[in-house]
C-alpha atoms as a PDB file:
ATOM      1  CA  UNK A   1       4.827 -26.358  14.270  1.00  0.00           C
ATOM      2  CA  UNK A   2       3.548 -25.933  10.559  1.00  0.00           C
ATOM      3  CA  UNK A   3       0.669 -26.919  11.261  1.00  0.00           C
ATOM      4  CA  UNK A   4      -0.003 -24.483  14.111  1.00  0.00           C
ATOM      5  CA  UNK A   5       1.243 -22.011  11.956  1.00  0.00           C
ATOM      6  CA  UNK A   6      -1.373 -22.453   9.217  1.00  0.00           C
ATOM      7  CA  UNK A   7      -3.864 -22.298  11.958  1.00  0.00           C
ATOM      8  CA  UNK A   8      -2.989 -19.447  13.498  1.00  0.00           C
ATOM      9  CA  UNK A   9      -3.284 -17.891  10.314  1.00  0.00           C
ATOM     10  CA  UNK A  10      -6.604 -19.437   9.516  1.00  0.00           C
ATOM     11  CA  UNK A  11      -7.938 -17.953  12.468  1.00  0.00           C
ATOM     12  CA  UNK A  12      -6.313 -13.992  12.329  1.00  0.00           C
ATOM     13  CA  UNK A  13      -7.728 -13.761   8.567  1.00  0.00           C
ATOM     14  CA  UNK A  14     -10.664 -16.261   7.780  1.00  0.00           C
ATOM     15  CA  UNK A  15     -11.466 -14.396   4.352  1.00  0.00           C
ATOM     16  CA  UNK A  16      -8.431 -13.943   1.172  1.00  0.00           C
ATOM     17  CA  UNK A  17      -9.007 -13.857  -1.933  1.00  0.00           C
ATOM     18  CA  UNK A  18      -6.069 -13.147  -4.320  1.00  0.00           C
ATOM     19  CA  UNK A  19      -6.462 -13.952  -7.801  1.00  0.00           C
ATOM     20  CA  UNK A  20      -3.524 -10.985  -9.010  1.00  0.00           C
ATOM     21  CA  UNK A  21      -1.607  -9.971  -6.358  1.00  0.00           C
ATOM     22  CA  UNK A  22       0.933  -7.760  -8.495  1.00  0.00           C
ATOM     23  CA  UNK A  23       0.783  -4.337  -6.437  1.00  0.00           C
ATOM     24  CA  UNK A  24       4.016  -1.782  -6.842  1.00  0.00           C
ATOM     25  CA  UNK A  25       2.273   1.016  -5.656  1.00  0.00           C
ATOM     26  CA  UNK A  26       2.258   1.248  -1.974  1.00  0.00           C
ATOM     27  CA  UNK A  27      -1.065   2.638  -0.433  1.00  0.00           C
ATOM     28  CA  UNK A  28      -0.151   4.341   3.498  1.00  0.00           C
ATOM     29  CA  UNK A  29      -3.612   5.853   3.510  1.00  0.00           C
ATOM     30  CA  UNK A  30      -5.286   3.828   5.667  1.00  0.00           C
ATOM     31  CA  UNK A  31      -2.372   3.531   8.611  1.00  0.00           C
ATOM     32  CA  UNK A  32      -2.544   6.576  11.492  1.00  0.00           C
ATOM     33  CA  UNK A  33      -5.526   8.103  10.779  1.00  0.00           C
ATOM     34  CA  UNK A  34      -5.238  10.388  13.909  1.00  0.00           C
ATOM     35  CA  UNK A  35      -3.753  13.145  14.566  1.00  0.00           C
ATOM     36  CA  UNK A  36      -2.164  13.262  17.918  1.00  0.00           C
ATOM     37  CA  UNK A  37       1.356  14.583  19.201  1.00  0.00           C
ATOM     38  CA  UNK A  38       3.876  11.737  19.938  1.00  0.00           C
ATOM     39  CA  UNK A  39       4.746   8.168  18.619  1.00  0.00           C
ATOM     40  CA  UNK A  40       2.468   5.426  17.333  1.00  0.00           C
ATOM     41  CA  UNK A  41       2.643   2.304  15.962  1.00  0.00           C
ATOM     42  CA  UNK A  42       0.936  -0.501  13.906  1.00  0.00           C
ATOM     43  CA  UNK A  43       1.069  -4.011  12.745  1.00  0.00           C
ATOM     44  CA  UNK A  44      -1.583  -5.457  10.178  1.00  0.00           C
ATOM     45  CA  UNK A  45      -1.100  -9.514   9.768  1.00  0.00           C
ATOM     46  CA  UNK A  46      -3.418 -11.260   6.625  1.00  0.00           C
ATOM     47  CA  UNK A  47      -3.098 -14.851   5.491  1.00  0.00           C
ATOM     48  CA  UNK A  48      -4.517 -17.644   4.841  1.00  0.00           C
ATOM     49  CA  UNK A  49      -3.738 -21.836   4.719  1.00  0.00           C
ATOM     50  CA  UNK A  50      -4.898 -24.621   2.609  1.00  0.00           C
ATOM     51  CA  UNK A  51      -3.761 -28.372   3.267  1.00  0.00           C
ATOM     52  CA  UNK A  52      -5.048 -31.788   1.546  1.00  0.00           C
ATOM     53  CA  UNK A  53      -5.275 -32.063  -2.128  1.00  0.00           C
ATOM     54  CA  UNK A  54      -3.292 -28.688  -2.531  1.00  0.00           C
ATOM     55  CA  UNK A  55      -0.873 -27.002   0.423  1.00  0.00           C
ATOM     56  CA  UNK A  56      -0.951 -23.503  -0.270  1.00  0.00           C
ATOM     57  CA  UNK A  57      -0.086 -20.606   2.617  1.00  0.00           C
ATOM     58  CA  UNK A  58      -0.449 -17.257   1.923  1.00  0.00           C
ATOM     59  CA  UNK A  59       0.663 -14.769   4.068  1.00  0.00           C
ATOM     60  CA  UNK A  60       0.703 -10.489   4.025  1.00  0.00           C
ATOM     61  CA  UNK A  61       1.648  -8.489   7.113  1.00  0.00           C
ATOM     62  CA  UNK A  62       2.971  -4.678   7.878  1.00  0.00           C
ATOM     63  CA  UNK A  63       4.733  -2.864  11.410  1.00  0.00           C
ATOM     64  CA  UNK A  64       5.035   0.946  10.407  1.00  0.00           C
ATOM     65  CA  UNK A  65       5.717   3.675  12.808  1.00  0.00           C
ATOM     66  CA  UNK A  66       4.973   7.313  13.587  1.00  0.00           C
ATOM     67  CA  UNK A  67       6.478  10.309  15.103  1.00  0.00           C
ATOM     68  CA  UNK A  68       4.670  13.755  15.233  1.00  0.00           C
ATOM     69  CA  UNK A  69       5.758  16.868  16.702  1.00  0.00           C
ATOM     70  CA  UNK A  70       4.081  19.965  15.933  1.00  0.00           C
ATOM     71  CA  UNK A  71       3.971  20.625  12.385  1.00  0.00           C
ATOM     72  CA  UNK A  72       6.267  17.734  11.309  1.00  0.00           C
ATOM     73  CA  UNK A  73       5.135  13.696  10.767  1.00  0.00           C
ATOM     74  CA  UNK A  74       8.102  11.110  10.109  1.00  0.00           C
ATOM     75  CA  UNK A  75       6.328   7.490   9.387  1.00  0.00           C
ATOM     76  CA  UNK A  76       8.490   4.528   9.038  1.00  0.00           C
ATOM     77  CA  UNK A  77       6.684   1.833   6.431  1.00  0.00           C
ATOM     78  CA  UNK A  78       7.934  -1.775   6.071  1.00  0.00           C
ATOM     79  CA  UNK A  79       5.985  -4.679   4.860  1.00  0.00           C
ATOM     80  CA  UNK A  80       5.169  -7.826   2.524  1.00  0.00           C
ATOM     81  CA  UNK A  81       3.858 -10.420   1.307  1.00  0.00           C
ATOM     82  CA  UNK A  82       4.649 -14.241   0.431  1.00  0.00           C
ATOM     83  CA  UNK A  83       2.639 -17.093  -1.012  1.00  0.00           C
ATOM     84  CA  UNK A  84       4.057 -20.719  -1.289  1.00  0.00           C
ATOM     85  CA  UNK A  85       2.630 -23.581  -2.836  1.00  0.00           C
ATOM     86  CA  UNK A  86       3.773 -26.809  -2.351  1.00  0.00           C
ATOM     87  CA  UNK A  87       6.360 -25.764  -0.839  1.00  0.00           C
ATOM     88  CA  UNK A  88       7.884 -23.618  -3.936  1.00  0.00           C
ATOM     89  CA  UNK A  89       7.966 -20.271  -3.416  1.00  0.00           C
ATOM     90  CA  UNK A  90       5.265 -18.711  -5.619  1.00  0.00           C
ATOM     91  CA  UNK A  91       5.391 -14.524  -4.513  1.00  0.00           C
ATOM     92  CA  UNK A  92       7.617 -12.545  -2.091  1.00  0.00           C
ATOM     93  CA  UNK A  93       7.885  -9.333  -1.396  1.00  0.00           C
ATOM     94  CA  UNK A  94       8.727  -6.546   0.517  1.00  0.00           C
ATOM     95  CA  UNK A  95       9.227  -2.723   0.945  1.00  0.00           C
ATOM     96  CA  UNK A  96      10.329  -0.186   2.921  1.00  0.00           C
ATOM     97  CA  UNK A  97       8.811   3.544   3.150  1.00  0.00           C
ATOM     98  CA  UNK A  98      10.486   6.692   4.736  1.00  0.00           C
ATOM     99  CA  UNK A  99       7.854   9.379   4.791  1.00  0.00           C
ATOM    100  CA  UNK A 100       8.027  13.216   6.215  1.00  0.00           C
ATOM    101  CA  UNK A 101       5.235  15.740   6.207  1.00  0.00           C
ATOM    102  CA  UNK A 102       5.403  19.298   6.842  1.00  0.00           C
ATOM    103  CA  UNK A 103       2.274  20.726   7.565  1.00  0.00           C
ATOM    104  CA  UNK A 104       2.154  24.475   6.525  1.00  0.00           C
ATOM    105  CA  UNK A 105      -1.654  24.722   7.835  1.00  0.00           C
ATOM    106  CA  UNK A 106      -4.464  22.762   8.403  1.00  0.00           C
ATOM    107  CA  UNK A 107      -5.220  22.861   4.404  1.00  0.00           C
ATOM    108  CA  UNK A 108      -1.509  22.416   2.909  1.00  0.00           C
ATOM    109  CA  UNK A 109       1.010  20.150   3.961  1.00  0.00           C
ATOM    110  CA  UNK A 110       4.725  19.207   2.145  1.00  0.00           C
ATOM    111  CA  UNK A 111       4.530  15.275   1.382  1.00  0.00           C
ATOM    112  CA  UNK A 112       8.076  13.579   0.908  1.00  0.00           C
ATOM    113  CA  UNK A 113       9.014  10.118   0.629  1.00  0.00           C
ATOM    114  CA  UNK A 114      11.507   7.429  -0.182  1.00  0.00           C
ATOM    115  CA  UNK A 115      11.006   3.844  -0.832  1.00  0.00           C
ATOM    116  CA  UNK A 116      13.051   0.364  -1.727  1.00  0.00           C
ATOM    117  CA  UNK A 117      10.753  -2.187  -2.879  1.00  0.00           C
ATOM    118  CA  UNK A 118      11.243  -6.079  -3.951  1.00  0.00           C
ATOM    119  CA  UNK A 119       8.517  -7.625  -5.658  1.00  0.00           C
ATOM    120  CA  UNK A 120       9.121 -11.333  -7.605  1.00  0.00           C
ATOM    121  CA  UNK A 121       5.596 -11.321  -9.381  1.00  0.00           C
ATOM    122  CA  UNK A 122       6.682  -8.050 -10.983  1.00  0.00           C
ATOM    123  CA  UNK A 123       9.708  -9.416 -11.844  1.00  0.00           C
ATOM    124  CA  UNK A 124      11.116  -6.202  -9.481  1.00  0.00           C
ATOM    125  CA  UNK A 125      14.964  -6.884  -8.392  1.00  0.00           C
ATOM    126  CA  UNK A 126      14.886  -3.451  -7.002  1.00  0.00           C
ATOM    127  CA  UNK A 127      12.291  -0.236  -7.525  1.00  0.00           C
ATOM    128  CA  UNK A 128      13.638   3.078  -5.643  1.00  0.00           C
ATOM    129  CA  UNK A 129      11.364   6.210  -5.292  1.00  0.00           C
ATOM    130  CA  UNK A 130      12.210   9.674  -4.190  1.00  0.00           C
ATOM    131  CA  UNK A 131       9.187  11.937  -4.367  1.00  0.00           C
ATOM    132  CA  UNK A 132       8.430  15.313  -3.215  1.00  0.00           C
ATOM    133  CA  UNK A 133       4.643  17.259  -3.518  1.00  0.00           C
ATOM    134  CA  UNK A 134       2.313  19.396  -1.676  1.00  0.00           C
ATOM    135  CA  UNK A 135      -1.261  18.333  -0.415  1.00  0.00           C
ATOM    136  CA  UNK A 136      -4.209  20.064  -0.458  1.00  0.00           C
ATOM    137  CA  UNK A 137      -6.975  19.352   1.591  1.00  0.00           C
ATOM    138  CA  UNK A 138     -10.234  20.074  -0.706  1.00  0.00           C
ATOM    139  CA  UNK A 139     -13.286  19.487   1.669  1.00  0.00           C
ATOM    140  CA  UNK A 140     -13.364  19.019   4.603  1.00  0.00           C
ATOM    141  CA  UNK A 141     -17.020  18.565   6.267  1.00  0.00           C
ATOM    142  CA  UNK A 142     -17.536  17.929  10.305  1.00  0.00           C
ATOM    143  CA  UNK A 143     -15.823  19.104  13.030  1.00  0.00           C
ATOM    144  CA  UNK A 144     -16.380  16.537  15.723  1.00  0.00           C
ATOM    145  CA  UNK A 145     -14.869  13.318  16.411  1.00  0.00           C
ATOM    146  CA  UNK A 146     -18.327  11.419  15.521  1.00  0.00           C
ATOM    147  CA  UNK A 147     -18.777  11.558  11.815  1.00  0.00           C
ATOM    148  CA  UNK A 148     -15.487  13.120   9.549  1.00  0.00           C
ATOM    149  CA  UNK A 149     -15.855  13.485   5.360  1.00  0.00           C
ATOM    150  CA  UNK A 150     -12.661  14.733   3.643  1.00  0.00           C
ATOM    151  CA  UNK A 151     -10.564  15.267   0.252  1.00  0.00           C
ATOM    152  CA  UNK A 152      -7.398  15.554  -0.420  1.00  0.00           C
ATOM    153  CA  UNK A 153      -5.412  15.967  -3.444  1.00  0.00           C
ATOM    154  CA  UNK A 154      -1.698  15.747  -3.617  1.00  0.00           C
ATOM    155  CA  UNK A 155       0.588  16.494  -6.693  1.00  0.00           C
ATOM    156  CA  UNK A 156       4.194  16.627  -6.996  1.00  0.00           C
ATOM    157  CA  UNK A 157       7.072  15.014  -8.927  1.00  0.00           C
ATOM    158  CA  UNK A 158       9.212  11.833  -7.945  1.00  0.00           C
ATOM    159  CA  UNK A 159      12.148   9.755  -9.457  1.00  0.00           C
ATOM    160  CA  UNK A 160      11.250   6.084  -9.819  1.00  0.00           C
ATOM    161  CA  UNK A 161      14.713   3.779 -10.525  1.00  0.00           C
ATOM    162  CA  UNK A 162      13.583   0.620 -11.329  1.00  0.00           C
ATOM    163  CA  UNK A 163      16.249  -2.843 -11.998  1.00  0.00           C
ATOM    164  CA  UNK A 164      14.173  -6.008 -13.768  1.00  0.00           C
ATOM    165  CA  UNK A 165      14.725  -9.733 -13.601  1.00  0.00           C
ATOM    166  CA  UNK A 166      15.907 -10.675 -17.013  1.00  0.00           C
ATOM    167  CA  UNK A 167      14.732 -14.114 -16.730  1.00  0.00           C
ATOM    168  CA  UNK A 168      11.176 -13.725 -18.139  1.00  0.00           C
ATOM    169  CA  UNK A 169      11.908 -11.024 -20.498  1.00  0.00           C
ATOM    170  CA  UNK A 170      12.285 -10.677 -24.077  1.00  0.00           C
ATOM    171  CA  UNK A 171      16.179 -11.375 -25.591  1.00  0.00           C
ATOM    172  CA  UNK A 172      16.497  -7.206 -26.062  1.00  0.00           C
ATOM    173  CA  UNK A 173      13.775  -5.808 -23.957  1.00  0.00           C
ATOM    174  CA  UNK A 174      14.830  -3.597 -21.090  1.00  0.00           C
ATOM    175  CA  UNK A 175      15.391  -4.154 -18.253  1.00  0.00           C
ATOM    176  CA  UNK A 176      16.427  -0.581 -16.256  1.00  0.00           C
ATOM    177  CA  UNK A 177      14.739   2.136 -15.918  1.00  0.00           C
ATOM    178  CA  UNK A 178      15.212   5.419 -14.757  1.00  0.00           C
ATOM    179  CA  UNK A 179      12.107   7.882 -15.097  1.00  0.00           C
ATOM    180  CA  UNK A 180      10.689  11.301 -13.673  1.00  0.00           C
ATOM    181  CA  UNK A 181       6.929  10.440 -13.126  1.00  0.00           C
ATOM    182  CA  UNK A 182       3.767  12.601 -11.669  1.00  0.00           C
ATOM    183  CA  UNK A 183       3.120  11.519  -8.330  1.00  0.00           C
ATOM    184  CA  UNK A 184      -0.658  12.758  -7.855  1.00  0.00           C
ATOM    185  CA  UNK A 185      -3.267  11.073  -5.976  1.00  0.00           C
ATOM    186  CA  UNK A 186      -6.726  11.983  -4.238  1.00  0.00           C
ATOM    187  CA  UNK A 187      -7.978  10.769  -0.804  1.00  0.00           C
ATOM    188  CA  UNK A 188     -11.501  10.632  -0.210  1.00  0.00           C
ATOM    189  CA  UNK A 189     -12.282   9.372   3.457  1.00  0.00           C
ATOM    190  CA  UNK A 190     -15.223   8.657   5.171  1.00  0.00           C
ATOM    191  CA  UNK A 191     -15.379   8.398   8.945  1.00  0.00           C
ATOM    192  CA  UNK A 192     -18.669   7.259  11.236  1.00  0.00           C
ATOM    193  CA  UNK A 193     -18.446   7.666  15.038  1.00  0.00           C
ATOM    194  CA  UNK A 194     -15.163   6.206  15.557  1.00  0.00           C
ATOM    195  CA  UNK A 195     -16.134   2.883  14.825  1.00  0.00           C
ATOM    196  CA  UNK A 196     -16.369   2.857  10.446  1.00  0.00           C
ATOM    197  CA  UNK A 197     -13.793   4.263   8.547  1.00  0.00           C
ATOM    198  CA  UNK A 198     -14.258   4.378   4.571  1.00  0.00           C
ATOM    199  CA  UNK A 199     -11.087   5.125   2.502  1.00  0.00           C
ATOM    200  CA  UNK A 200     -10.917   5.238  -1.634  1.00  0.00           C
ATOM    201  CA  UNK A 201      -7.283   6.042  -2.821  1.00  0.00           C
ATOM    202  CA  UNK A 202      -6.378   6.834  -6.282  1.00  0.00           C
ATOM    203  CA  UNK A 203      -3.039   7.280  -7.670  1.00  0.00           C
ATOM    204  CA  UNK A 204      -1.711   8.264 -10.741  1.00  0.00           C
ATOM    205  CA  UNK A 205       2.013   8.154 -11.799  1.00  0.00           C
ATOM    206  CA  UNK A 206       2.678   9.615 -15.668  1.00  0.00           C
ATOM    207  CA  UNK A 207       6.130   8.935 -17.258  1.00  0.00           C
ATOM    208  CA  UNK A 208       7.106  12.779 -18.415  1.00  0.00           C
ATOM    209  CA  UNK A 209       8.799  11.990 -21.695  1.00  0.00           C
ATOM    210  CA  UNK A 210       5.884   9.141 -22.533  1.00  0.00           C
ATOM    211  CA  UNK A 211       2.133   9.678 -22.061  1.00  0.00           C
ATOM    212  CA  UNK A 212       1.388   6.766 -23.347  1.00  0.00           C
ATOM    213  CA  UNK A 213       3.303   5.025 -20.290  1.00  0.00           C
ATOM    214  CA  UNK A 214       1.038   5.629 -17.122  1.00  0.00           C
ATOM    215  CA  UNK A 215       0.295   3.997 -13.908  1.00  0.00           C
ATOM    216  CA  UNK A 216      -3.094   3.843 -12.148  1.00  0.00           C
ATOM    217  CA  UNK A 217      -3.876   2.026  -9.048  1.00  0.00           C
ATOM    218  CA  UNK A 218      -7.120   2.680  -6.948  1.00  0.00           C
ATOM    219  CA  UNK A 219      -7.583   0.903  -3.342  1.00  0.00           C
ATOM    220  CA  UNK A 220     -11.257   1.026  -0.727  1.00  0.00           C
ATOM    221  CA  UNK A 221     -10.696   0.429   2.388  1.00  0.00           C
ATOM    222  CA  UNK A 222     -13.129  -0.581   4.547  1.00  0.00           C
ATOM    223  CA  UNK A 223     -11.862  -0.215   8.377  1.00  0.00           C
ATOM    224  CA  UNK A 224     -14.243  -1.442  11.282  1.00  0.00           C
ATOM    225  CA  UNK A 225     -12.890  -1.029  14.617  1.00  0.00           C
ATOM    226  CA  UNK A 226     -13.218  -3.467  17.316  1.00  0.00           C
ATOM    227  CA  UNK A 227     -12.274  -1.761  19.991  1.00  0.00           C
ATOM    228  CA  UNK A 228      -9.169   0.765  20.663  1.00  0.00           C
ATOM    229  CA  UNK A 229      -6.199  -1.273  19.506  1.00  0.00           C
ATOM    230  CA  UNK A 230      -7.889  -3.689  17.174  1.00  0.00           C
ATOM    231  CA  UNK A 231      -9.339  -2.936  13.544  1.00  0.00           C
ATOM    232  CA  UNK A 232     -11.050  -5.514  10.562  1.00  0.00           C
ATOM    233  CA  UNK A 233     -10.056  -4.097   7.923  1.00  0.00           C
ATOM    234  CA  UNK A 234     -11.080  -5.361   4.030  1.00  0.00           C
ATOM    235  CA  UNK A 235      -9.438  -3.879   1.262  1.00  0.00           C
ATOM    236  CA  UNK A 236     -10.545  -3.633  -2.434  1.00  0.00           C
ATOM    237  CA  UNK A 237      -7.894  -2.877  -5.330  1.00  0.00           C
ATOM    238  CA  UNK A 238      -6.985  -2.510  -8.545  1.00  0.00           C
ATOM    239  CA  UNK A 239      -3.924  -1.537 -10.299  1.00  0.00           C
ATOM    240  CA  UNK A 240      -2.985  -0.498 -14.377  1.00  0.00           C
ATOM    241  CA  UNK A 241       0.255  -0.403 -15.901  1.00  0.00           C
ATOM    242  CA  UNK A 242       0.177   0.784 -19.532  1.00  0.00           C
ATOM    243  CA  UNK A 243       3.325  -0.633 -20.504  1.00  0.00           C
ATOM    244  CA  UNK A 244       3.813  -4.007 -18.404  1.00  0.00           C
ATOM    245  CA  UNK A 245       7.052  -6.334 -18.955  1.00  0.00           C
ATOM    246  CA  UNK A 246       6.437  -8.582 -21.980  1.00  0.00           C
ATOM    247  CA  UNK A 247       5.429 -11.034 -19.765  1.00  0.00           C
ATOM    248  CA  UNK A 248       3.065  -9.527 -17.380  1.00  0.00           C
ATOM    249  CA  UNK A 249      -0.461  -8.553 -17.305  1.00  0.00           C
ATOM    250  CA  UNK A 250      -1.213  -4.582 -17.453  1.00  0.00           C
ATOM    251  CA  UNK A 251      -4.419  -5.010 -15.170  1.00  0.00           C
ATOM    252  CA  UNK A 252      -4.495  -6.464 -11.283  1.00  0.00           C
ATOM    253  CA  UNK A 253      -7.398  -7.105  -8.760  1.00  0.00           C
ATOM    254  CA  UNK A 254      -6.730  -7.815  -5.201  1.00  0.00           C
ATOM    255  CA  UNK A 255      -9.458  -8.386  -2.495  1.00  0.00           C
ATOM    256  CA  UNK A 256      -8.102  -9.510   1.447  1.00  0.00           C
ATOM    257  CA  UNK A 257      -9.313  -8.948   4.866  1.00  0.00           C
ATOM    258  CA  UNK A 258      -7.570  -9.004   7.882  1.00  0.00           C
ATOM    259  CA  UNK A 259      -6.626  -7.856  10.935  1.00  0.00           C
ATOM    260  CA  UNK A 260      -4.463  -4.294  12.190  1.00  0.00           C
ATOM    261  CA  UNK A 261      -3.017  -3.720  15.094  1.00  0.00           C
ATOM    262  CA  UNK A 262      -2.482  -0.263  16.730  1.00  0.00           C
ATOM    263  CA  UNK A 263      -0.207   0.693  19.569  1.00  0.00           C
END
């Protein structure tokens, strides 16, 4: 059965490469790109197996959900990630992502959202966000369905509540958190006849009372679809924390490619 499994996976994502796989912001750009009335849904699945002198699986997957009606958007986000290595456990984790949008007009739109996250690389026993911003679309360029170019910027204010595992930290460091942060970001996409999508997502979160304690991640996304319900999709990212745990790197790179579902 293991050994089917690792195929399985071998064959859904043929390409991972994962070298710092310490991600705690959580990028939604890429999922529901359209803009249709009613309920959607999508499932991404990545991994990857390795048997013989080393037994290593790696897996990442995602099933989010969408309901639009008229000027409102409620998305449902869950998803994770977990890498063993002879048979220790080497990375889990997981999140979950309540987002509504009210759209005003076509250029402004209200962005909320709350998320639980778990994340063992970051040493994360529990990170909570409640955030709350407006987005503005900046340029838009193409009004057909063949080739799209747009920018958005969002800015607004969220409270990040964040609970550490005291294992790998210092005797006296800290350990809980409890910080108002920016929550801006900028969405440059890229679309070409339906078939190419190119995404670049930057966020930065700034800790109000600290400037010197910042967060910057920046993801590409490079979606090719295969036909209506199937996308390859490779992602590129990077992710900066000024002011890391003791015991944790304050710069990440992450590379995968994989497979997403729609419905």
């Amino acid at each position: 059965m293991l050994l089917m499994l690792k195929n399985l996976l071998i064959i859904i994502c043929f390409f991972w490469i994962n070298p710092f796989f310490n991600q705690s912001i959580v990028n939604t750009e890429k999922l529901f790109s359209d803009n249709d009335d009613g309920f959607a849904a999508s499932a991404e699945l990545m991994g990857s197996a390795i048997s013989g002198n080393a037994s290593v699986l790696l897996v990442e997957y995602s099933l989010n959900f969408r309901y639009r009606w008229k000027k409102n958007n409620l998305k449902l986000l869950s998803g994770g990630e977990y890498i063993q290595e002879d048979q220790a456990d080497v990375s889990n984790s997981l999140f979950g992502q309540i987002r509504y949008n009210y759209h005003f007009n076509k250029k402004n739109r209200l962005v909320s959202l709350y998320q639980l996250q778990y994340n063992k690389v970051l040493l994360l026993n529990r990170r909570q966000l409640l955030g709350i911003g407006l987005r503005h679309n900046l340029i838009k360029l193409g009004s057909d369905t063949t080739n799209r170019f747009k920018t958005d910027l969002t800015l607004g204010i969220m409270q990040e509540e964040e609970q550490l595992n005291t294992a790998s930290l210092l005797p006296n460091e800290k350990n809980y958190t409890n910080y108002t942060r920016t929550m801006l970001s900028m969405v440059i996409s890229l679309e070409l006849k339906k078939n190419f999508t190119f995404i670049n997502t930057t966020y930065f979160q700034q800790y109000l009372k600290n400037f010197s304690d910042y967060r910057l991640f920046n993801e590409i996304n490079l979606i090719f679809s295969i036909n209506e319900w199937m996308s390859l999709s490779c992602d590129l990212e990077i992710r900066y924390d000024s002011e890391p745990p003791s015991s944790l790197k304050n710069k990440d790179f992450n590379t995968n490619l994989g497979l997403i579902f729609n419905f």
